[in-house]
C-alpha atoms as a PDB file:
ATOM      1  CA  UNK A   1     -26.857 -13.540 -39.785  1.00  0.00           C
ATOM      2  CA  UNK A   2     -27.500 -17.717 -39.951  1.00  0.00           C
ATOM      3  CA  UNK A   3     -28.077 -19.242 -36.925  1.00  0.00           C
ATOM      4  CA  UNK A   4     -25.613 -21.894 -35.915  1.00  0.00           C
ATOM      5  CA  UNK A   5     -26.417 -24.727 -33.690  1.00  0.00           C
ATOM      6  CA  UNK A   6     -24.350 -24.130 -30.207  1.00  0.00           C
ATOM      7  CA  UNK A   7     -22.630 -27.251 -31.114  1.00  0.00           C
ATOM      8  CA  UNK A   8     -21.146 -26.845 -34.244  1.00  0.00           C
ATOM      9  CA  UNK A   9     -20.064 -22.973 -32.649  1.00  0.00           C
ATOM     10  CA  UNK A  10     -18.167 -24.328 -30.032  1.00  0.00           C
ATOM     11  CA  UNK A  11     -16.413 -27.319 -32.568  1.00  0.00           C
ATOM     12  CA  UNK A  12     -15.452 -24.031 -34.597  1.00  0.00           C
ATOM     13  CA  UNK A  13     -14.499 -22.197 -31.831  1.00  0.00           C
ATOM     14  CA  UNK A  14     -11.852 -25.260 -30.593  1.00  0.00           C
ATOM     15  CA  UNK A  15     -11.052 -25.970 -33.918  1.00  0.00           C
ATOM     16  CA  UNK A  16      -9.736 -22.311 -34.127  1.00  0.00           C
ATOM     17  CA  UNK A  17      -7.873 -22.231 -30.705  1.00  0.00           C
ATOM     18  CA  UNK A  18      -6.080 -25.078 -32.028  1.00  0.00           C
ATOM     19  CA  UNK A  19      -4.649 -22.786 -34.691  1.00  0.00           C
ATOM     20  CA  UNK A  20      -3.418 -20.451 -32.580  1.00  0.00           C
ATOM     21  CA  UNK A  21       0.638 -20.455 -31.720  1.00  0.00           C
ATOM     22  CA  UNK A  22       1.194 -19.924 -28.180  1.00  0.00           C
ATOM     23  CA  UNK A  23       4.278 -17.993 -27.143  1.00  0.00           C
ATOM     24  CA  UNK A  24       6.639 -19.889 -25.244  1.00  0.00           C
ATOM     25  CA  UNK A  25       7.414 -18.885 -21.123  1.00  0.00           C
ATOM     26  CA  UNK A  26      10.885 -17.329 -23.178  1.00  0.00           C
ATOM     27  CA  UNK A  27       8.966 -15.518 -25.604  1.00  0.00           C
ATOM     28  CA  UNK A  28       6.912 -13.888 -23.148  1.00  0.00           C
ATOM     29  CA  UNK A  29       9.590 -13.085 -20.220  1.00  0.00           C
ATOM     30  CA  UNK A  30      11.622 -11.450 -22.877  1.00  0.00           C
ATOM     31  CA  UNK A  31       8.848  -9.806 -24.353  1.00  0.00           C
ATOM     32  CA  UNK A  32       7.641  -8.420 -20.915  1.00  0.00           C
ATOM     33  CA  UNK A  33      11.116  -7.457 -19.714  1.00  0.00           C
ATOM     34  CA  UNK A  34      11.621  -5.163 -23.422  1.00  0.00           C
ATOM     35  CA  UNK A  35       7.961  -3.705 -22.494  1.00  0.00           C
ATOM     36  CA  UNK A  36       9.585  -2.707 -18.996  1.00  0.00           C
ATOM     37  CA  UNK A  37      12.335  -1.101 -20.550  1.00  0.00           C
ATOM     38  CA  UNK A  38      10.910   0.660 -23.487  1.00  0.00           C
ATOM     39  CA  UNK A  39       8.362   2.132 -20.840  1.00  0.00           C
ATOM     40  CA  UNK A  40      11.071   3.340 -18.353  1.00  0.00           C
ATOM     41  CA  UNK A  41      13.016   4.571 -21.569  1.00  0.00           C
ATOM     42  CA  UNK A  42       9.946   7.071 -22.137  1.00  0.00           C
ATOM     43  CA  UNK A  43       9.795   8.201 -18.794  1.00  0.00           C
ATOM     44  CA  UNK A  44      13.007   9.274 -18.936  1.00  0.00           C
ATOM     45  CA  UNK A  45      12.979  10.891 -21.722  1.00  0.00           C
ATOM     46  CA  UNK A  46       9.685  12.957 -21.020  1.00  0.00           C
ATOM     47  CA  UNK A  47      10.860  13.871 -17.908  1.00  0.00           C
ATOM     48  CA  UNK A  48      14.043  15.516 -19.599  1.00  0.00           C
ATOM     49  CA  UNK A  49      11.495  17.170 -22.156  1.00  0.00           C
ATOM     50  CA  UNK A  50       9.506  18.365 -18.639  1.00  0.00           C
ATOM     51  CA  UNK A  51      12.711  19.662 -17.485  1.00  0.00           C
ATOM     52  CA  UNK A  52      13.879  21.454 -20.360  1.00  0.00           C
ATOM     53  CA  UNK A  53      10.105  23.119 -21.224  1.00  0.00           C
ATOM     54  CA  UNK A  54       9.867  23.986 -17.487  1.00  0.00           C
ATOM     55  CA  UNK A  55      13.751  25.764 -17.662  1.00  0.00           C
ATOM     56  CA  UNK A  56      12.651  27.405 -20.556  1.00  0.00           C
ATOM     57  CA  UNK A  57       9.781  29.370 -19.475  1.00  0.00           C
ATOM     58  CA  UNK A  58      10.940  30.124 -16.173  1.00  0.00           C
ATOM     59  CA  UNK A  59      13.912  31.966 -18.213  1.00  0.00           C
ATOM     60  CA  UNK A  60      11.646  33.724 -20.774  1.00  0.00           C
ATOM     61  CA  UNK A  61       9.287  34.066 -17.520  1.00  0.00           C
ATOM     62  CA  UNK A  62      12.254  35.782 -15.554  1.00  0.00           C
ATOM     63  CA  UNK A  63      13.781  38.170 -18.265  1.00  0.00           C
ATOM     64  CA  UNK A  64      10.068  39.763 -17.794  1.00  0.00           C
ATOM     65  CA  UNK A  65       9.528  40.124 -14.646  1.00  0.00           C
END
């Protein structure tokens, strides 16, 4: 790997954060709030897959016993 004079690393380095498209306070809110949802969405849902497992072998469990 070529050395690089610290510099001409940190011109790159700005030159590159000036490329980069920042989300707008919109962009992010929204995105945060769908994160939220999609997170409480799979709680749910593996809770009611809990539930139904749990049902199930306490029935199979209790036609044994």
């Amino acid at each position: 790997m070529a050395t690089m004079n610290p510099i001409q690393f940190i011109q790159q380095v700005r030159a590159e954060v000036a490329k980069v498209v920042w989300p707008t306070r919109r962009e992010v809110l929204l995105t945060t709030v769908m994160v939220f949802i999609m997170a409480a969405l799979t709680a749910v849902f593996f809770a009611l897959v809990d539930l139904a497992i749990r049902g199930g072998l306490q029935a199979i469990l209790g036609a044994f016993s």
